[in-house]
Every structure is written in structure tokens, then in C-alpha cells.
N, C-alpha and C. Protein backbone atom coordinates (compact mmCIF):
# COMPACT_ATOMS: atom_id res chain seq x y z
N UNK A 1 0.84 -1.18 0.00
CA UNK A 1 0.00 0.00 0.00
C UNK A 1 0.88 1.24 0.00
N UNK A 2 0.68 1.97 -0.98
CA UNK A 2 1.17 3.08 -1.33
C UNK A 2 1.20 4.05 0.28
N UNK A 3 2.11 4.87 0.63
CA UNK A 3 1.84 6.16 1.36
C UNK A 3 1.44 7.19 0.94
N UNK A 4 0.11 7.82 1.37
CA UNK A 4 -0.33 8.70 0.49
C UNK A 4 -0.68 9.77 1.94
N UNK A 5 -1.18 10.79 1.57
CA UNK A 5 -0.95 12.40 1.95
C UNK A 5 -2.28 12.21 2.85
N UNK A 6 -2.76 13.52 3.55
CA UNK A 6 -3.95 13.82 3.71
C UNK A 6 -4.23 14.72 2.35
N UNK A 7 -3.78 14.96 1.61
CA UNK A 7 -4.48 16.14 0.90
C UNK A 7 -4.74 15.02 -0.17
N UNK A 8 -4.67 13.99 -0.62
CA UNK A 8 -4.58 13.35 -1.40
C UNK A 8 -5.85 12.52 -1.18
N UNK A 9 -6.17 12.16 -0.02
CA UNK A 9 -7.39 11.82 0.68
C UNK A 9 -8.60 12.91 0.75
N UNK A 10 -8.07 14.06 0.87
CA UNK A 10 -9.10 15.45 0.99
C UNK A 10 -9.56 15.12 -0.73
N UNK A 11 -8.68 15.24 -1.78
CA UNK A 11 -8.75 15.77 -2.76
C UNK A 11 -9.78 14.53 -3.69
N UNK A 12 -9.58 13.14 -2.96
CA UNK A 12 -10.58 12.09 -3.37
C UNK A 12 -11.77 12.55 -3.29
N UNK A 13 -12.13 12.62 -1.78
CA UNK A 13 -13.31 13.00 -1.10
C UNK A 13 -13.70 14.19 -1.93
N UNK A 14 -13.38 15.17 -1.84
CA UNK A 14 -14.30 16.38 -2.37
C UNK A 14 -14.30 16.04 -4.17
N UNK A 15 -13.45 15.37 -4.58
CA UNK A 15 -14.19 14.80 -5.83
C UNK A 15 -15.16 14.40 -6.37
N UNK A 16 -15.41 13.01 -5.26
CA UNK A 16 -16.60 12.18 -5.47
C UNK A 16 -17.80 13.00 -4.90
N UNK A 17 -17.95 14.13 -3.95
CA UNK A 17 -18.87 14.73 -3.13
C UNK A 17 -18.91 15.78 -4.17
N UNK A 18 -18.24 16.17 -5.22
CA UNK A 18 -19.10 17.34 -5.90
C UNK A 18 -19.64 16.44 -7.40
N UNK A 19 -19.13 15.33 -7.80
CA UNK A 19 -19.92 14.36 -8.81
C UNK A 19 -20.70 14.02 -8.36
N UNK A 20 -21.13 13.61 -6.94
CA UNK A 20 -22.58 13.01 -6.41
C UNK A 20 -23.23 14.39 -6.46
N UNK A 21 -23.02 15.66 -5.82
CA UNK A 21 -23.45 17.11 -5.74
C UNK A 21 -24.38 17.07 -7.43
N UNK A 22 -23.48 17.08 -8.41
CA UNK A 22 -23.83 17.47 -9.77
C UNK A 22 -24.93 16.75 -9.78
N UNK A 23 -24.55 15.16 -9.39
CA UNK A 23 -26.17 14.39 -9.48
C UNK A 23 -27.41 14.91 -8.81
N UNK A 24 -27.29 15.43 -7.62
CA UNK A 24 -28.22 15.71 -6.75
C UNK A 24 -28.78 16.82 -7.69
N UNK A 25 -28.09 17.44 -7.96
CA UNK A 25 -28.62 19.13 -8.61
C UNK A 25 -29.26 19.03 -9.68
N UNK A 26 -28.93 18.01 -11.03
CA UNK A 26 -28.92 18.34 -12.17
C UNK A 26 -29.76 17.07 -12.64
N UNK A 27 -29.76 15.87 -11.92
CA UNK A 27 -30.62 14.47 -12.15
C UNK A 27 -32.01 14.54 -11.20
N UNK A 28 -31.96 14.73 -9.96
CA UNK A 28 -33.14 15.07 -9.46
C UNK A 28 -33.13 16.38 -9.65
N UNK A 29 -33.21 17.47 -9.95
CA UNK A 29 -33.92 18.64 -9.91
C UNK A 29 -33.72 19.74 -8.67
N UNK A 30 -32.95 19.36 -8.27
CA UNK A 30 -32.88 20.03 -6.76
C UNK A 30 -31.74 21.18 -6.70
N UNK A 31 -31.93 22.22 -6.37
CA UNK A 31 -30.90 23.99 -6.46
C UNK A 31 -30.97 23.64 -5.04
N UNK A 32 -30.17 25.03 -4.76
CA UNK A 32 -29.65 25.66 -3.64
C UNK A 32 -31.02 26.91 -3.41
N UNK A 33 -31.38 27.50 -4.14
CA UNK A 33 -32.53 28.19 -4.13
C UNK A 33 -33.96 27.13 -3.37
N UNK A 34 -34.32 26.47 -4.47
CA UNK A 34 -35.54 26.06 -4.35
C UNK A 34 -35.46 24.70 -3.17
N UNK A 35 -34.59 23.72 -2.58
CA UNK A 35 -34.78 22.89 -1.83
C UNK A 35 -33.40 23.19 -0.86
N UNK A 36 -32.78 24.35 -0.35
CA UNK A 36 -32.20 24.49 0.36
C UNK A 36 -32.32 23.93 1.34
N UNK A 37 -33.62 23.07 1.93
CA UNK A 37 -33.21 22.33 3.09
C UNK A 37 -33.26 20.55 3.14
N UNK A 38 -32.77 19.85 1.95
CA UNK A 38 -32.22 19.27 1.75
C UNK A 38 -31.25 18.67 2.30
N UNK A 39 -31.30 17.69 2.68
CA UNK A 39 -29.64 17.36 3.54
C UNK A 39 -28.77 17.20 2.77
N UNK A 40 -28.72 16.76 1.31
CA UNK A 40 -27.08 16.71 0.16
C UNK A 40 -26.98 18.16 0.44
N UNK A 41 -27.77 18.96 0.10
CA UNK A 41 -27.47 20.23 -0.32
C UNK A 41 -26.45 21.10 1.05
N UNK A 42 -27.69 20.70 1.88
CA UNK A 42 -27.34 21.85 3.35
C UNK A 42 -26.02 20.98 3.50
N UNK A 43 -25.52 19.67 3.67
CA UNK A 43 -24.34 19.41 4.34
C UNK A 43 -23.95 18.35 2.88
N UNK A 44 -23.32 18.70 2.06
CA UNK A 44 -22.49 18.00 0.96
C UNK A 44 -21.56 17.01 1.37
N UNK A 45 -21.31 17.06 2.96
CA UNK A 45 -20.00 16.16 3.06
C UNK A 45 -20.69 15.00 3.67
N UNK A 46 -22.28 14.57 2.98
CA UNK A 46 -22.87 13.27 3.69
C UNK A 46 -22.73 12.35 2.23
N UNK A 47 -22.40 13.19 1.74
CA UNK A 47 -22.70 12.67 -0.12
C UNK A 47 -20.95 11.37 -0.11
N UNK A 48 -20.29 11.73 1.04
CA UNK A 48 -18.45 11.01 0.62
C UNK A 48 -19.15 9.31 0.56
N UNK A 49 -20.33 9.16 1.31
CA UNK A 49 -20.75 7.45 1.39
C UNK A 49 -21.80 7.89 0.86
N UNK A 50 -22.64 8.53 0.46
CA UNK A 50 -23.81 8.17 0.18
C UNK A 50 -24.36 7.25 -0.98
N UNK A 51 -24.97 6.52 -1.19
CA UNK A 51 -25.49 5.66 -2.37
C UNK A 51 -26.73 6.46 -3.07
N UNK A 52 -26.23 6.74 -4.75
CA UNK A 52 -27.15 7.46 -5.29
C UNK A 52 -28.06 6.52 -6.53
N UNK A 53 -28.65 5.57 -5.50
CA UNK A 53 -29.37 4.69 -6.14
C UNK A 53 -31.11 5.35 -6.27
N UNK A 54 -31.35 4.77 -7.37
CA UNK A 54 -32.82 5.29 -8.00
C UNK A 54 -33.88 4.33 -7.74
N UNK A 55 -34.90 3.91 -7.98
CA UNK A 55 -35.65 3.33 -7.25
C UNK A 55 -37.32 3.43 -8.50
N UNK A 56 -36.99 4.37 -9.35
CA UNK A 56 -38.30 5.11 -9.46
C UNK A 56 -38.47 3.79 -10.64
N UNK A 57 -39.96 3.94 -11.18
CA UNK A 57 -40.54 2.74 -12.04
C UNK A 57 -39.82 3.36 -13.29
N UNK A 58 -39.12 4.43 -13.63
CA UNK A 58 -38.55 4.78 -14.85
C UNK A 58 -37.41 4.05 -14.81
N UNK A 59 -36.62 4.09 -14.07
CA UNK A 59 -35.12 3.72 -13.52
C UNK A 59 -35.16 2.26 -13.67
N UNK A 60 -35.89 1.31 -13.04
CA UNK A 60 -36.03 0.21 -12.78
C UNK A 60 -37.20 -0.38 -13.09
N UNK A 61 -37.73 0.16 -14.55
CA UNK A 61 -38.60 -0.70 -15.74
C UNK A 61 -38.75 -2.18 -15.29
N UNK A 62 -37.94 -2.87 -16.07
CA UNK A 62 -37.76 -4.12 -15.44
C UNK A 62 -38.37 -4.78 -14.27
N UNK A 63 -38.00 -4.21 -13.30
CA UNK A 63 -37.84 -4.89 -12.14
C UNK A 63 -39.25 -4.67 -11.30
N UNK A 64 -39.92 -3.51 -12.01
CA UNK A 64 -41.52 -3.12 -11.37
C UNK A 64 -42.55 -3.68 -12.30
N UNK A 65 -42.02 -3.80 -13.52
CA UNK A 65 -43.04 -4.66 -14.50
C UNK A 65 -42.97 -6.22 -15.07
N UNK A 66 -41.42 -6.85 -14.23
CA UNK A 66 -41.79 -8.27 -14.12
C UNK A 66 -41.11 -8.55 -15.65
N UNK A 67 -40.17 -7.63 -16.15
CA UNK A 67 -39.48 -7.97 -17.61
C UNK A 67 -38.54 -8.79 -17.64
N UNK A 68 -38.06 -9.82 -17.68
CA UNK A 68 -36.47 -11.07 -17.73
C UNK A 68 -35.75 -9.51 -18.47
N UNK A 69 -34.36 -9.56 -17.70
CA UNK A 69 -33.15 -9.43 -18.28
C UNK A 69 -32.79 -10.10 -19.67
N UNK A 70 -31.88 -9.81 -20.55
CA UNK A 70 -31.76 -10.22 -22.21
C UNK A 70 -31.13 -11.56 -21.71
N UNK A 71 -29.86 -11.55 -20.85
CA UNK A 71 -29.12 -12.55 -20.85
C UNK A 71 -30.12 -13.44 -19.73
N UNK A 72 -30.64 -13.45 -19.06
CA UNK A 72 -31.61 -14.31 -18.69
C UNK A 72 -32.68 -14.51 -19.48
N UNK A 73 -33.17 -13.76 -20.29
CA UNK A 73 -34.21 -14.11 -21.03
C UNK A 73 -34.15 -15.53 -22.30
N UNK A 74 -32.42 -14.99 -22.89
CA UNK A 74 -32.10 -15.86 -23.59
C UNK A 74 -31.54 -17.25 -23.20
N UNK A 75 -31.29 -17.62 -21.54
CA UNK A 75 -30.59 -18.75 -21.01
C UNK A 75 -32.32 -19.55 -20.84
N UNK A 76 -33.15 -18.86 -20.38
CA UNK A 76 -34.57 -19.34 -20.85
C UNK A 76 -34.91 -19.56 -22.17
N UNK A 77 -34.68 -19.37 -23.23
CA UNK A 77 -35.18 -19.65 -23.96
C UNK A 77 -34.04 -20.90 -24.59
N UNK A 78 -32.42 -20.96 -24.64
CA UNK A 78 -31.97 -21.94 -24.81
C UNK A 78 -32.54 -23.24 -24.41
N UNK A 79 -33.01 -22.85 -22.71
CA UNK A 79 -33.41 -24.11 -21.94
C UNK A 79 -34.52 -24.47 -22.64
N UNK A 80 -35.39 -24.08 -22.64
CA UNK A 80 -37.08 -24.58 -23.19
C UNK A 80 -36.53 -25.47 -24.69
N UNK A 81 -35.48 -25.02 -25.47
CA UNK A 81 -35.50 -25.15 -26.47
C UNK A 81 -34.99 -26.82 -26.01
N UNK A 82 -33.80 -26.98 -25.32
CA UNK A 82 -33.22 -28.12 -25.09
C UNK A 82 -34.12 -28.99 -24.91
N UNK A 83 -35.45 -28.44 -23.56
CA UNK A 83 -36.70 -29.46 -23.14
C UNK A 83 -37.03 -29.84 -24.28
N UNK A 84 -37.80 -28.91 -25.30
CA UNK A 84 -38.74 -29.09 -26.46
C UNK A 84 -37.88 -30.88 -27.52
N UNK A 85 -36.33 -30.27 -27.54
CA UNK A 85 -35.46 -31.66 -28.47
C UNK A 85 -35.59 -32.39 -27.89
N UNK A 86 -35.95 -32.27 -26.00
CA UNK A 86 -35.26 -33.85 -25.41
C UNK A 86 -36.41 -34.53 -25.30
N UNK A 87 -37.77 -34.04 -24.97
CA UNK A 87 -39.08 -34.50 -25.45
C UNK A 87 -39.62 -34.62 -26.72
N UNK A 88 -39.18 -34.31 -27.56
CA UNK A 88 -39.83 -34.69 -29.30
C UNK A 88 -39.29 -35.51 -29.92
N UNK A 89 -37.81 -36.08 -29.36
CA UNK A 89 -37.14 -37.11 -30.67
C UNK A 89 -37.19 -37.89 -29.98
């Protein structure tokens, strides 16, 4: 393991906390004006762990309407196909 700095550690952190920031602002909709009391907003330095996972039925199509994944869809359909040969010949 490398020896590395505090500023080098500072300079991670406020990286990832103003790319999560941009998300907060510019993907949900949220200013400094209009939802100032916000907790990303009011304290940015909760954003160094935060998980900016989505949830909404746009985001996660799939998973609210019961759709197979492609690569699962297609390991299902190999299989059926195998049943269908090993029962018909």
C-alpha cells in the first residue's frame, strides 16, 4: 500500500462529493434556491458514502413490470428449447 498524503485523501473525497453534488442538482432537480433544506445540499459532506441509487418505475422498468433481463431471457429460452429436443425425438 502506497503512502499517500492527507491532501490526497481530501482531494478524493471532495471529488466524489461534488460528482454526487452534480447528481443531486442536475438528475433530481434540486438547487440551492428552491430545496435548500435538503440534507445533500445543506451538508455535501454526507454525499463522501452516500449511495445514489434510483428506485423510481422509470429507472427500474424491469424490475416493477416483471421484464427477464436479455441474458436471462435468452438462457430461458436456450433451456425450453433443449426441453422441447429432449421431449420430441
Amino acid at each position: 500500500m502506497k503512502n499517500r498524503s492527507r491532501s490526497y485523501y481530501r482531494h478524493q473525497r471532495k471529488r466524489t462529493i461534488n460528482r454526487k453534488l452534480e447528481i443531486v442538482r442536475y438528475a433530481w432537480g434540486l438547487n440551492k434556491a428552491e430545496d435548500s433544506e435538503h440534507p445533500f445540499i445543506t451538508h455535501p459532506g454526507k454525499l463522501s458514502k452516500a449511495k445514489l441509487n434510483c428506485s423510481c418505475k422509470m429507472c427500474k422498468y424491469e424490475k416493477h413490470y416483471d421484464i427477464p433481463k436479455p441474458n436471462v431471457k435468452s438462457k430461458t429460452d436456450l433451456m425450453q428449447q433443449d426441453i422441447k429436443e429432449y421431449f420430441y425425438e
